[in-house]
Protein backbone atom coordinates (compact mmCIF):
# COMPACT_ATOMS: atom_id res chain seq x y z
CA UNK A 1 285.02 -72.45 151.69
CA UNK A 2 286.62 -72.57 154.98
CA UNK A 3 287.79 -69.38 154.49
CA UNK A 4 284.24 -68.00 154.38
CA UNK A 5 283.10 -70.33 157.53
CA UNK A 6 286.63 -68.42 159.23
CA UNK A 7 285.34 -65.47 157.95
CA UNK A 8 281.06 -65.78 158.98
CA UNK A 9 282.50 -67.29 162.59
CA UNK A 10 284.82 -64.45 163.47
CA UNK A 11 281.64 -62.24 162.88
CA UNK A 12 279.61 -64.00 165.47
CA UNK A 13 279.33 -61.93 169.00
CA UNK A 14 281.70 -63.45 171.10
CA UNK A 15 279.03 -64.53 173.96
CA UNK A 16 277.94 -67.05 171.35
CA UNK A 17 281.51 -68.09 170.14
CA UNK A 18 282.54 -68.86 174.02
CA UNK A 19 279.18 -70.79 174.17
CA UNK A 20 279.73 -72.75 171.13
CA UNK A 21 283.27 -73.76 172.84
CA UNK A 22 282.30 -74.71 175.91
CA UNK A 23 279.20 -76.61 174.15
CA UNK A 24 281.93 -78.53 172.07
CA UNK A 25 284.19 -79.35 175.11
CA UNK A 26 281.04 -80.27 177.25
CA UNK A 27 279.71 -82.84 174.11
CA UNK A 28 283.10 -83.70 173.87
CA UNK A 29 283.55 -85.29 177.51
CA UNK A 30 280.66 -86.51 178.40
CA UNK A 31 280.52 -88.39 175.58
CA UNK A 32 284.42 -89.48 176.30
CA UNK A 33 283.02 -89.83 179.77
CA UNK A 34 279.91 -92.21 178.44
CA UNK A 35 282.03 -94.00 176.08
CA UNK A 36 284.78 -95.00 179.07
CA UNK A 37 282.25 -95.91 180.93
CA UNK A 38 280.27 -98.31 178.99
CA UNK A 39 283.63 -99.96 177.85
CA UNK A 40 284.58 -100.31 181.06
CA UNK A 41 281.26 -101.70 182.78
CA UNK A 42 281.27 -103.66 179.12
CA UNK A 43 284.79 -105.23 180.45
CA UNK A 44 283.83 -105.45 184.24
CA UNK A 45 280.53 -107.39 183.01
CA UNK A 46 282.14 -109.78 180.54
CA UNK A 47 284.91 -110.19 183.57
CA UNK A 48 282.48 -111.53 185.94
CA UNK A 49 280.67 -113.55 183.20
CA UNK A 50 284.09 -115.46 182.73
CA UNK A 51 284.38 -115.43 186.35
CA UNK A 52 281.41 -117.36 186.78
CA UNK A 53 282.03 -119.77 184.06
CA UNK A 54 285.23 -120.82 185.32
CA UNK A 55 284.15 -121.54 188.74
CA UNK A 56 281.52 -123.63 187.34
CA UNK A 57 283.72 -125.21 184.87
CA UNK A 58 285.72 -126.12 188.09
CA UNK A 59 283.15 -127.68 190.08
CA UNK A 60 282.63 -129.85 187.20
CA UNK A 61 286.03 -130.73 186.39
CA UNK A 62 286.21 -131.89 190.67
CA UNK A 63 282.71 -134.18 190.33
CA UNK A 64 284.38 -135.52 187.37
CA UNK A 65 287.41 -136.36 188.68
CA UNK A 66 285.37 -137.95 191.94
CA UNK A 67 283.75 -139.99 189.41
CA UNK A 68 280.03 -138.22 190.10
CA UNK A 69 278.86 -137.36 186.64
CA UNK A 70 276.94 -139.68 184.54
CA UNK A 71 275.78 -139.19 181.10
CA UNK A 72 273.95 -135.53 181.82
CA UNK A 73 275.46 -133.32 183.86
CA UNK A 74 273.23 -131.41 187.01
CA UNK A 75 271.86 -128.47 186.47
CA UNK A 76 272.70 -125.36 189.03
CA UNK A 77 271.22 -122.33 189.48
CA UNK A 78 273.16 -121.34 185.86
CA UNK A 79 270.53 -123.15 184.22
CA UNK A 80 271.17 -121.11 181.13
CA UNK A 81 275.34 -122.68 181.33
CA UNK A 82 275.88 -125.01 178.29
CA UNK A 83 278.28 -127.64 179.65
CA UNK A 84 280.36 -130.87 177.43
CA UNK A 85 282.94 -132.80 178.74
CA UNK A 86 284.99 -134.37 176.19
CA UNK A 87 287.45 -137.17 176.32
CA UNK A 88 290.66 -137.44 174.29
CA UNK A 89 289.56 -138.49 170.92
CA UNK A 90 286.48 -135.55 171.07
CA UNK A 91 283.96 -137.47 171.53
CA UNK A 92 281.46 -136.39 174.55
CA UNK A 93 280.86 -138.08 177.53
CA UNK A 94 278.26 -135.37 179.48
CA UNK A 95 276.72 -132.62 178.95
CA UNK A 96 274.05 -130.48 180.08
CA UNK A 97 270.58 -130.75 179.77
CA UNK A 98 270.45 -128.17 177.14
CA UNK A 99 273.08 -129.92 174.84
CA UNK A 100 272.18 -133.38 175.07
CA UNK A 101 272.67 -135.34 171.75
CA UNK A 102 274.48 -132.77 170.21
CA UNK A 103 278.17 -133.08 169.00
CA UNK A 104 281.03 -131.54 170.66
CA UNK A 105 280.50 -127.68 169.75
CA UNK A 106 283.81 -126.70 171.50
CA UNK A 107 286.92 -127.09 169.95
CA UNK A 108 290.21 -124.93 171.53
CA UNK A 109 291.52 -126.78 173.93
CA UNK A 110 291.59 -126.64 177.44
CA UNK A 111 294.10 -123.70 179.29
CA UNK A 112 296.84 -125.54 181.62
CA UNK A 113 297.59 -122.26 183.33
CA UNK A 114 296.25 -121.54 186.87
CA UNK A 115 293.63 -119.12 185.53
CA UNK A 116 292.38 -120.73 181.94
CA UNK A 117 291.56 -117.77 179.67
CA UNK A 118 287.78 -117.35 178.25
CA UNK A 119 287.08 -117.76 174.81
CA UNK A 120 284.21 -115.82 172.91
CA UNK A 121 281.62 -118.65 171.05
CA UNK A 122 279.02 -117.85 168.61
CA UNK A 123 275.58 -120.11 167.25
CA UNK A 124 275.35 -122.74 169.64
CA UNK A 125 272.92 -124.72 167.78
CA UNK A 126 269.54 -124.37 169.01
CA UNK A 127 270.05 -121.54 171.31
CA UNK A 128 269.82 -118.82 168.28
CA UNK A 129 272.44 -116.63 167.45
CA UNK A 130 274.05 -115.22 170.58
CA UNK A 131 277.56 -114.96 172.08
CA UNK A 132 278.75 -116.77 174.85
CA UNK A 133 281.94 -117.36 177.27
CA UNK A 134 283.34 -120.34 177.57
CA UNK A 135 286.31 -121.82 179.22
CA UNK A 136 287.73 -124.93 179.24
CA UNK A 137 289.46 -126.92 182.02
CA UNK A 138 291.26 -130.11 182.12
CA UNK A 139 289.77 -132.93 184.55
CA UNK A 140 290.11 -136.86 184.83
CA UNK A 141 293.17 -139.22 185.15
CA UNK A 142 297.05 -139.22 183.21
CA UNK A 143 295.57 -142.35 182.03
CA UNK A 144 291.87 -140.60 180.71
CA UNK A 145 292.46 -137.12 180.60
CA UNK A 146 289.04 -135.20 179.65
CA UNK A 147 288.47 -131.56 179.08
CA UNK A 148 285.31 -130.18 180.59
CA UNK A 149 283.83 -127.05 178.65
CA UNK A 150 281.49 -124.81 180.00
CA UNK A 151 279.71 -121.42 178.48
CA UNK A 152 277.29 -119.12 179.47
CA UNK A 153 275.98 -116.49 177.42
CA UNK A 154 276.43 -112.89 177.38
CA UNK A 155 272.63 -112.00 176.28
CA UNK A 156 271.90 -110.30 179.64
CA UNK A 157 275.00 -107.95 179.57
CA UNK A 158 273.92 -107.21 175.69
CA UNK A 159 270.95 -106.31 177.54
CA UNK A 160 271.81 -104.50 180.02
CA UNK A 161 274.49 -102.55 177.88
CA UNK A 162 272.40 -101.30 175.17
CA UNK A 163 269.84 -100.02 177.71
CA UNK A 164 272.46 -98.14 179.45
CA UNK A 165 273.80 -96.88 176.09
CA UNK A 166 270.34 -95.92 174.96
CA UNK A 167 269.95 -94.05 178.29
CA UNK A 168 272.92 -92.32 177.73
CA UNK A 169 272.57 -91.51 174.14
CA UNK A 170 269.43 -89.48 175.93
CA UNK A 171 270.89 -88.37 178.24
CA UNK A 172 273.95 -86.87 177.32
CA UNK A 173 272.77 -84.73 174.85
CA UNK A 174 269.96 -83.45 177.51
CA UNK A 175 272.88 -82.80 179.52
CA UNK A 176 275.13 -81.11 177.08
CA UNK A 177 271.89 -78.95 175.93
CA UNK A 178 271.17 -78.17 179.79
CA UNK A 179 274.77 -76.93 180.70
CA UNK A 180 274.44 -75.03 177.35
CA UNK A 181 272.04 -73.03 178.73
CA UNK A 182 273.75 -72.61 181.75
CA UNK A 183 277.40 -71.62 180.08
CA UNK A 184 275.26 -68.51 177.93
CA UNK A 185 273.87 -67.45 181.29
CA UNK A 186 276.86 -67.09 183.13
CA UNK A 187 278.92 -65.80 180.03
CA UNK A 188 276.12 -62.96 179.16
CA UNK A 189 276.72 -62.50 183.26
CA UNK A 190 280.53 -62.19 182.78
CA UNK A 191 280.19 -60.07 179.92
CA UNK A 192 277.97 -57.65 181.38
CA UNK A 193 280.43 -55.12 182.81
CA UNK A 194 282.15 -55.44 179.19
CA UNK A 195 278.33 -53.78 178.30
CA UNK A 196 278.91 -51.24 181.21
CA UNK A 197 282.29 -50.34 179.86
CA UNK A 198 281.56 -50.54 176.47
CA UNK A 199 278.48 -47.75 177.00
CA UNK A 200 280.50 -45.71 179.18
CA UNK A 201 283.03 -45.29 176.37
CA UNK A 202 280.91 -44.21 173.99
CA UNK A 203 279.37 -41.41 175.81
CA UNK A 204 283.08 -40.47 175.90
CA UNK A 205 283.79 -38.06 173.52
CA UNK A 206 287.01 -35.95 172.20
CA UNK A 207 286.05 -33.12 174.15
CA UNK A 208 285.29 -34.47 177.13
CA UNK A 209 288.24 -37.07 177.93
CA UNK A 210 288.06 -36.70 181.88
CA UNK A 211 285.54 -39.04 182.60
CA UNK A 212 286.81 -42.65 183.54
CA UNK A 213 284.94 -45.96 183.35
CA UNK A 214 283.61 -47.89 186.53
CA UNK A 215 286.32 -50.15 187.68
CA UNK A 216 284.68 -53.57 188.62
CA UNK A 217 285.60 -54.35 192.28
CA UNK A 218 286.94 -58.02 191.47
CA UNK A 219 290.74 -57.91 190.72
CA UNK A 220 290.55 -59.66 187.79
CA UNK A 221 290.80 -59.51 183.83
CA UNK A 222 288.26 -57.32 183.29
CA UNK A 223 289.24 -54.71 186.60
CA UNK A 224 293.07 -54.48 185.24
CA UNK A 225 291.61 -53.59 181.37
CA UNK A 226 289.26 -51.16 182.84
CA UNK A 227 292.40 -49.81 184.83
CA UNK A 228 294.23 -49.60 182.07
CA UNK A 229 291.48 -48.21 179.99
CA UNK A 230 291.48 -45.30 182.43
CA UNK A 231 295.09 -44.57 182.07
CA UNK A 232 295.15 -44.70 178.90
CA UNK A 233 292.07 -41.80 179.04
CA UNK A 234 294.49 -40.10 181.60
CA UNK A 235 297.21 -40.19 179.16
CA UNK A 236 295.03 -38.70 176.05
CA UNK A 237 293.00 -36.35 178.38
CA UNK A 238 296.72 -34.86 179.18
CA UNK A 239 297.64 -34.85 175.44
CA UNK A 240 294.83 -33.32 174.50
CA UNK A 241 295.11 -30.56 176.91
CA UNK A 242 299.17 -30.24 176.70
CA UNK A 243 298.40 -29.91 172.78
CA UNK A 244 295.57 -27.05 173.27
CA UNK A 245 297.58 -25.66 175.28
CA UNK A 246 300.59 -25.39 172.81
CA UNK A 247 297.89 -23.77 169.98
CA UNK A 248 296.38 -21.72 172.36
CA UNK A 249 300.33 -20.32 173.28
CA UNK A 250 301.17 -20.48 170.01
CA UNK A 251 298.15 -18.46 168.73
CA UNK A 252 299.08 -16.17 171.31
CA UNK A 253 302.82 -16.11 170.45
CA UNK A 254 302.40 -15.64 166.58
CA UNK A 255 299.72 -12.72 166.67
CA UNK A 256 302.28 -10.09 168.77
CA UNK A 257 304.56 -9.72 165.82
CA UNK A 258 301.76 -10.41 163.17
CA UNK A 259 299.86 -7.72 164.90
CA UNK A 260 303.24 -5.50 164.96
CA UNK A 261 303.22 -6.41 161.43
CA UNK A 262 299.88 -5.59 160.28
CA UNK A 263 299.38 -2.33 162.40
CA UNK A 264 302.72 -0.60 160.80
CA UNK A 265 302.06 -1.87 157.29
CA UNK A 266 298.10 -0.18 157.70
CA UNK A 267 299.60 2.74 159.08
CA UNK A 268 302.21 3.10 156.23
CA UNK A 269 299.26 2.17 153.66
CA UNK A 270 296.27 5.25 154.94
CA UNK A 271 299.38 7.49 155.43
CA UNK A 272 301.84 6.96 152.70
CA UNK A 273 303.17 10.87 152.61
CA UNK A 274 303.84 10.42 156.52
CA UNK A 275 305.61 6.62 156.05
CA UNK A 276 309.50 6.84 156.36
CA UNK A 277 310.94 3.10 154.75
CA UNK A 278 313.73 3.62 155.84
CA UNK A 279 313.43 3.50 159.72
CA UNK A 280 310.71 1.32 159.46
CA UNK A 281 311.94 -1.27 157.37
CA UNK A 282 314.55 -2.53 159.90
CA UNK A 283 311.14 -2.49 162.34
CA UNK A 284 309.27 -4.76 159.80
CA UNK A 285 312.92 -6.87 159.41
CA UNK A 286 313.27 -7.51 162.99
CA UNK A 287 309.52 -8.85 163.34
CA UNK A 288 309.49 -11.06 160.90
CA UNK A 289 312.98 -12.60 161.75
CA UNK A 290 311.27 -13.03 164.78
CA UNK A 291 308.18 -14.38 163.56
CA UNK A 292 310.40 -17.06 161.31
CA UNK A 293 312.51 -18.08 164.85
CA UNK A 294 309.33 -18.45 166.19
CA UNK A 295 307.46 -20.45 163.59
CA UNK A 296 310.76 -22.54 163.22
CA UNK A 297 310.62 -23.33 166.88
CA UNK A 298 306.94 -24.57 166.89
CA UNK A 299 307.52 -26.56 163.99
CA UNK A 300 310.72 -28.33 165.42
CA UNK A 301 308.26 -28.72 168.86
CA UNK A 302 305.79 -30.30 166.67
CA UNK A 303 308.43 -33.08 164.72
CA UNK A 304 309.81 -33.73 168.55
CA UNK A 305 306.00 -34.43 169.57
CA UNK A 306 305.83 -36.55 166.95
CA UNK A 307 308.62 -38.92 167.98
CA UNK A 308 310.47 -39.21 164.25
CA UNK A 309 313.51 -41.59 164.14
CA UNK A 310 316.49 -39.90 164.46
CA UNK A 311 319.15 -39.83 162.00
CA UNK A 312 321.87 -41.23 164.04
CA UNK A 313 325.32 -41.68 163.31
CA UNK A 314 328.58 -41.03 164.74
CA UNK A 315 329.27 -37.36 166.20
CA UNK A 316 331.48 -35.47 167.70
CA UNK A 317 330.16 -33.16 169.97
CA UNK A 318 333.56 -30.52 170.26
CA UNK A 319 333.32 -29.67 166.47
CA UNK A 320 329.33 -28.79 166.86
CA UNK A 321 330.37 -26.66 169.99
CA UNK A 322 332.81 -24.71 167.98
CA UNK A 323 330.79 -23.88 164.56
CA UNK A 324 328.13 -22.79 166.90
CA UNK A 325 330.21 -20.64 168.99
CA UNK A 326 331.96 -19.08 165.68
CA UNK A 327 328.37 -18.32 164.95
CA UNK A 328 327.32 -16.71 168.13
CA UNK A 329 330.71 -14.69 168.23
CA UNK A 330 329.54 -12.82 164.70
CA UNK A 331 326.25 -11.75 166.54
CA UNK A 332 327.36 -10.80 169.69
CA UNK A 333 330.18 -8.54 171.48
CA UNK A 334 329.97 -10.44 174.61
CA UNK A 335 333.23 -12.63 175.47
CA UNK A 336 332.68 -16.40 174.87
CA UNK A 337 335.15 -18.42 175.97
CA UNK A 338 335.38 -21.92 174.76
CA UNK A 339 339.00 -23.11 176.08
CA UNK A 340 336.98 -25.78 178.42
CA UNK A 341 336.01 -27.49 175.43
CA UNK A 342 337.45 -30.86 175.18
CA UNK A 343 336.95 -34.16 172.92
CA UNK A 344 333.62 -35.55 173.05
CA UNK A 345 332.44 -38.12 170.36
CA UNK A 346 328.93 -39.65 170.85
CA UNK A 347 326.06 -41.22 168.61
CA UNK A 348 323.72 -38.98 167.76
CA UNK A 349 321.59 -37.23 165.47
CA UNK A 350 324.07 -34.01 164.11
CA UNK A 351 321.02 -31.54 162.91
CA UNK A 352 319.61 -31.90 166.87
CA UNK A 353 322.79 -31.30 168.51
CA UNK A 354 323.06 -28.86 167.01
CA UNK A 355 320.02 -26.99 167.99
CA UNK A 356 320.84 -27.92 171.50
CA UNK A 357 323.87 -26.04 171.19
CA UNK A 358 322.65 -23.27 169.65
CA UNK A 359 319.52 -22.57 171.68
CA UNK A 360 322.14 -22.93 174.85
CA UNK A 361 323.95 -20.22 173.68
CA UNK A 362 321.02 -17.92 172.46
CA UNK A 363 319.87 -18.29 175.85
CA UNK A 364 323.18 -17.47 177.34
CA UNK A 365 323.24 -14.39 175.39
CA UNK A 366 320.27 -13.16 175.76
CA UNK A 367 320.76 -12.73 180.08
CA UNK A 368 325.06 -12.93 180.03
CA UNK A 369 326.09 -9.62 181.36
CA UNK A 370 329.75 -9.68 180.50
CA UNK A 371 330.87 -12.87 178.91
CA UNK A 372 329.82 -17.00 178.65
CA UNK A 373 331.89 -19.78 179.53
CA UNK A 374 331.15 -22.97 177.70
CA UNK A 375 333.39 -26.39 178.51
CA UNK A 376 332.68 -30.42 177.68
CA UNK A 377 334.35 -33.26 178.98
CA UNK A 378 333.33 -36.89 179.23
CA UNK A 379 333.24 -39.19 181.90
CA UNK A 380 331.78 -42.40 183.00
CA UNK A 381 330.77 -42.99 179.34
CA UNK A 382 328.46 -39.48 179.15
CA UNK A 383 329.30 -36.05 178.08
CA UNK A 384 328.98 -32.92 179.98
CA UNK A 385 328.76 -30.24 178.09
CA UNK A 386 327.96 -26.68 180.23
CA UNK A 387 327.06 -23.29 178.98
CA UNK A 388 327.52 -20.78 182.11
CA UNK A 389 326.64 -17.12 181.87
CA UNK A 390 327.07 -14.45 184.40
CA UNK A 391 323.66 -13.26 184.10
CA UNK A 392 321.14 -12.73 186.55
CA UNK A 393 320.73 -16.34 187.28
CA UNK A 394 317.15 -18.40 187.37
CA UNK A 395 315.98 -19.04 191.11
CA UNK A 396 315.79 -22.13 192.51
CA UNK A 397 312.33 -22.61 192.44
CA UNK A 398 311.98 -21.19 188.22
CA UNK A 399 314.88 -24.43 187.22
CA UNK A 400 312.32 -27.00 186.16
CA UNK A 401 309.56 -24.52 185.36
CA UNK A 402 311.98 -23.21 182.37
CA UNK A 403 312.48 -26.10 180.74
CA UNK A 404 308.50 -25.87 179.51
CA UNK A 405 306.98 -24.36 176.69
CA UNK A 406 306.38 -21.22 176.15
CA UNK A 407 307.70 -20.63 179.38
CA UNK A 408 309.57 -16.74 180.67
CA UNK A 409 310.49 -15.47 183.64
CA UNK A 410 310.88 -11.91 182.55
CA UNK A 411 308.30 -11.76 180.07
CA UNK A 412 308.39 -7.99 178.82
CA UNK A 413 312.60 -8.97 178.52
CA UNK A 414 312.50 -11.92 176.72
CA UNK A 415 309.78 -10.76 173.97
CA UNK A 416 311.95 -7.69 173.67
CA UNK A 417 315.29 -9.88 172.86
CA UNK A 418 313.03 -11.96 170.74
CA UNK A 419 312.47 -14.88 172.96
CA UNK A 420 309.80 -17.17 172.22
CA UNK A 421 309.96 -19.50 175.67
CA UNK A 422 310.53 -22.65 173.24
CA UNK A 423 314.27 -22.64 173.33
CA UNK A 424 314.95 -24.69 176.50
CA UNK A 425 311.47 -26.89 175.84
CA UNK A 426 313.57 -27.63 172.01
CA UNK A 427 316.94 -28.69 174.17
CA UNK A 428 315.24 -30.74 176.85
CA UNK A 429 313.14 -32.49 174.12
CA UNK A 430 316.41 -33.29 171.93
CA UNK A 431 318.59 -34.38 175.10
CA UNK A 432 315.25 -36.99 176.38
CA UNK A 433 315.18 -38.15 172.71
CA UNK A 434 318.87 -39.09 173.33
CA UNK A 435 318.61 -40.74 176.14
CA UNK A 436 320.21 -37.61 178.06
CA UNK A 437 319.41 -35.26 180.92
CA UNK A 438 319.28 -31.90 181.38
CA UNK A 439 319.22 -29.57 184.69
CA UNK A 440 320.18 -26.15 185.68
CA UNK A 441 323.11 -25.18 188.24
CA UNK A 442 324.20 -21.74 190.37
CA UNK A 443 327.12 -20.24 188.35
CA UNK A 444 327.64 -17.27 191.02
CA UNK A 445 327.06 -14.94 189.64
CA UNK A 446 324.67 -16.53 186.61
CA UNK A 447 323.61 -19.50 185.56
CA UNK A 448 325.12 -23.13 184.17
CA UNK A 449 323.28 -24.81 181.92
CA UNK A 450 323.93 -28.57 181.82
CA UNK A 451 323.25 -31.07 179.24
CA UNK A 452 324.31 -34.69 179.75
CA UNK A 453 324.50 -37.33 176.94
CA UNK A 454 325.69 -40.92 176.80
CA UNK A 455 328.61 -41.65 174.84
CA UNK A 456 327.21 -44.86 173.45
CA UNK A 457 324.19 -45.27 170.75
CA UNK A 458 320.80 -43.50 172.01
């Protein structure tokens, strides 16, 4: 059951649940508020009852002691006080008009403390069933002590509190209905730019993501979410057009040797007599190697994009150097010399490393003109590792640029050493996963590429 009523309130529209709150906390203190007050006026009422009583209690106790009351006490202008004065065996000596002939009706005895302390009577014969104060004070001589008791009732602040409870039990309620009203006008107020933003949003659609909502002009809950809102559109609006971008390349990228492909393999198919296999098979060989580097690159873009965990564990950097330069040596005539390399053991993820290495030295090999240096130290707790060539070298103004996708400075040259322009996007990817750095030096002549990775866990 209170599952469901969870359930059916968590449903309501949140104008109404704020409403409901601030209904609840509104009934909640005025009625605290109403209830304080009538126990306290209740208190301050029944305080100056007692106060009166006593004084008149004292006047009495002084006539008696100046020997000035007779058998009925005077009436004052607290007709309504009910006055006895009893000796020490309880029998009564005086009393007011509206006792006489009646036996002692009070029976505690009297306070000897500077300010005696009111007690609460009830059914005082012949004056109905009401509740009065009384106090009693000692009067009279050592020799005939008396004890003069005097009580007034408490009918008028009865009165006088249940008419101001009554009021208030109408009262509050018209009050906590009132503010009600008020608290769903000013929250459907404060909600409306959460309408604004909320329509904006959905006339946003997939294709469209450059369109921002209105940020309200106060700085306040509702400005920073729209803010954020907005960056978060800037952040998918850039996705969105990094990742057409990357089809749209890689469309572009894949149909060169599919084309290549497709037009020889036609060619060989309407003119089979004219078709020699043997020269054009290492053709077809080369293009679709380089249609598998290529398709291997965009795939390894798209896991990087994707942010998987890496597979981290313990690594050292100088043996992955060395397998891949054994590798590039059986590919390439150029010299490679690797007697820089030193010691380098870091936490990392073995499989990416290693295609850092390796598209370093493809790269290297595709623009050295004579030989490749590669060395890799550590220091400060990070690993330099550098792969130099003695190439043409990359201006200054081309160093970042390379490092994106899809990305050649000598276009015609790199598609004809089977470049795809992912290479150096793969390494920078890899190195940013690992919490590294990558950047591109002057090697006079050439280039030095330079990857930097801390030594500790990524």
């Amino acid at each position: 059951m209170a599952a469901d009523v969870r359930s059916w309130w968590a449903r309501r529209s949140l104008r109404l649940r704020l409403t409901a709150a601030a209904a609840l906390v509104i009934a909640a203190g005025l009625a605290g508020a109403a209830l304080l007050l009538v126990v306290w006026l209740h208190a301050s009422l029944i305080n100056g009852l007692d106060q009166t009583v006593l004084q008149r209690a004292q006047v009495v106790a002084a006539d008696v002691d100046s020997n000035q009351i007779g058998a009925e006490v005077p009436a004052t202008s607290h007709a309504e006080a009910a006055v006895q004065i009893v000796d020490g065996k309880g029998d009564v000596l005086s009393s007011s008009a509206n006792l006489r002939g009646l036996p002692r009706l009070f029976t505690f005895p009297a306070s000897r403390s500077g300010t005696p302390h009111a007690h609460t009577v009830h059914d005082i014969p012949e004056h109905g069933n009401g509740t009065w104060r009384a106090v009693g004070v000692p009067a009279g001589t050592p020799h005939n002590p008396v004890t003069v008791y005097v009580a007034a009732p408490t009918e008028s602040v009865d009165h006088g509190l249940a008419q101001l409870s009554a009021g208030l039990a109408t009262g509050v309620p018209a009050v906590v209905a009132l503010l009600t009203g008020i608290v769903w006008l000013l929250t459907g107020r404060a909600l409306r730019p959460v309408d604004a933003m909320r329509a904006q949003t959905a006339e946003i659609t997939g294709s469209d993501l450059s369109r921002r909502l209105d940020v309200p002009p106060a700085n306040d809950a509702l400005g920073r979410l729209a803010t954020t809102f907005n960056d978060l559109l800037g952040r998918l609006d850039a996705a969105t057009r990094r990742q057409r971008r990357f089809i749209a390349d890689a469309a572009h990228e894949l149909r060169s040797p599919l084309s290549t492909l497709h037009t020889r393999l036609e060619v060989a198919d309407h003119h089979p007599e004219s078709a020699h296999w043997q020269t054009l098979a290492p053709d077809l060989l080369r293009e679709t190697e380089r249609l598998n580097r290529l398709v291997d690159d965009l795939l390894r873009i798209a896991r990087l994009d994707a942010r998987p965990r890496l597979r981290t564990r313990p690594v050292d950097l100088d043996e992955i150097v060395f397998a891949e330069v054994r590798e590039a040596r059986s590919r390439t005539r150029l010299v490679i010399d690797q007697h820089a390399v030193g010691a380098a053991r870091l936490t990392g993820d073995e499989d990416a490393l290693a295609r850092v290495v390796r598209n370093l030295l493809d790269n290297a090999l595709r623009y050295a003109a004579t030989r490749i240096d590669i060395s890799l130290h550590t220091l400060h707790n990070t690993a330099h590792l550098v792969v130099a060539d003695d190439g043409p070298g990359i201006p200054e103004a081309d160093r970042e640029r390379v490092f994106g996708r899809f990305t050649r400075l000598d276009d015609a040259r790199a598609r004809g050493t089977g470049g795809s322009g992912l290479g150096l996007a793969i390494v920078r990817d890899i190195v940013t996963a690992h919490h590294g750095s990558t950047h591109i030096e002057d090697n006079h002549p050439g280039t030095r590429l330079v990857v930097q990775l801390p030594t500790g866990e990524p």
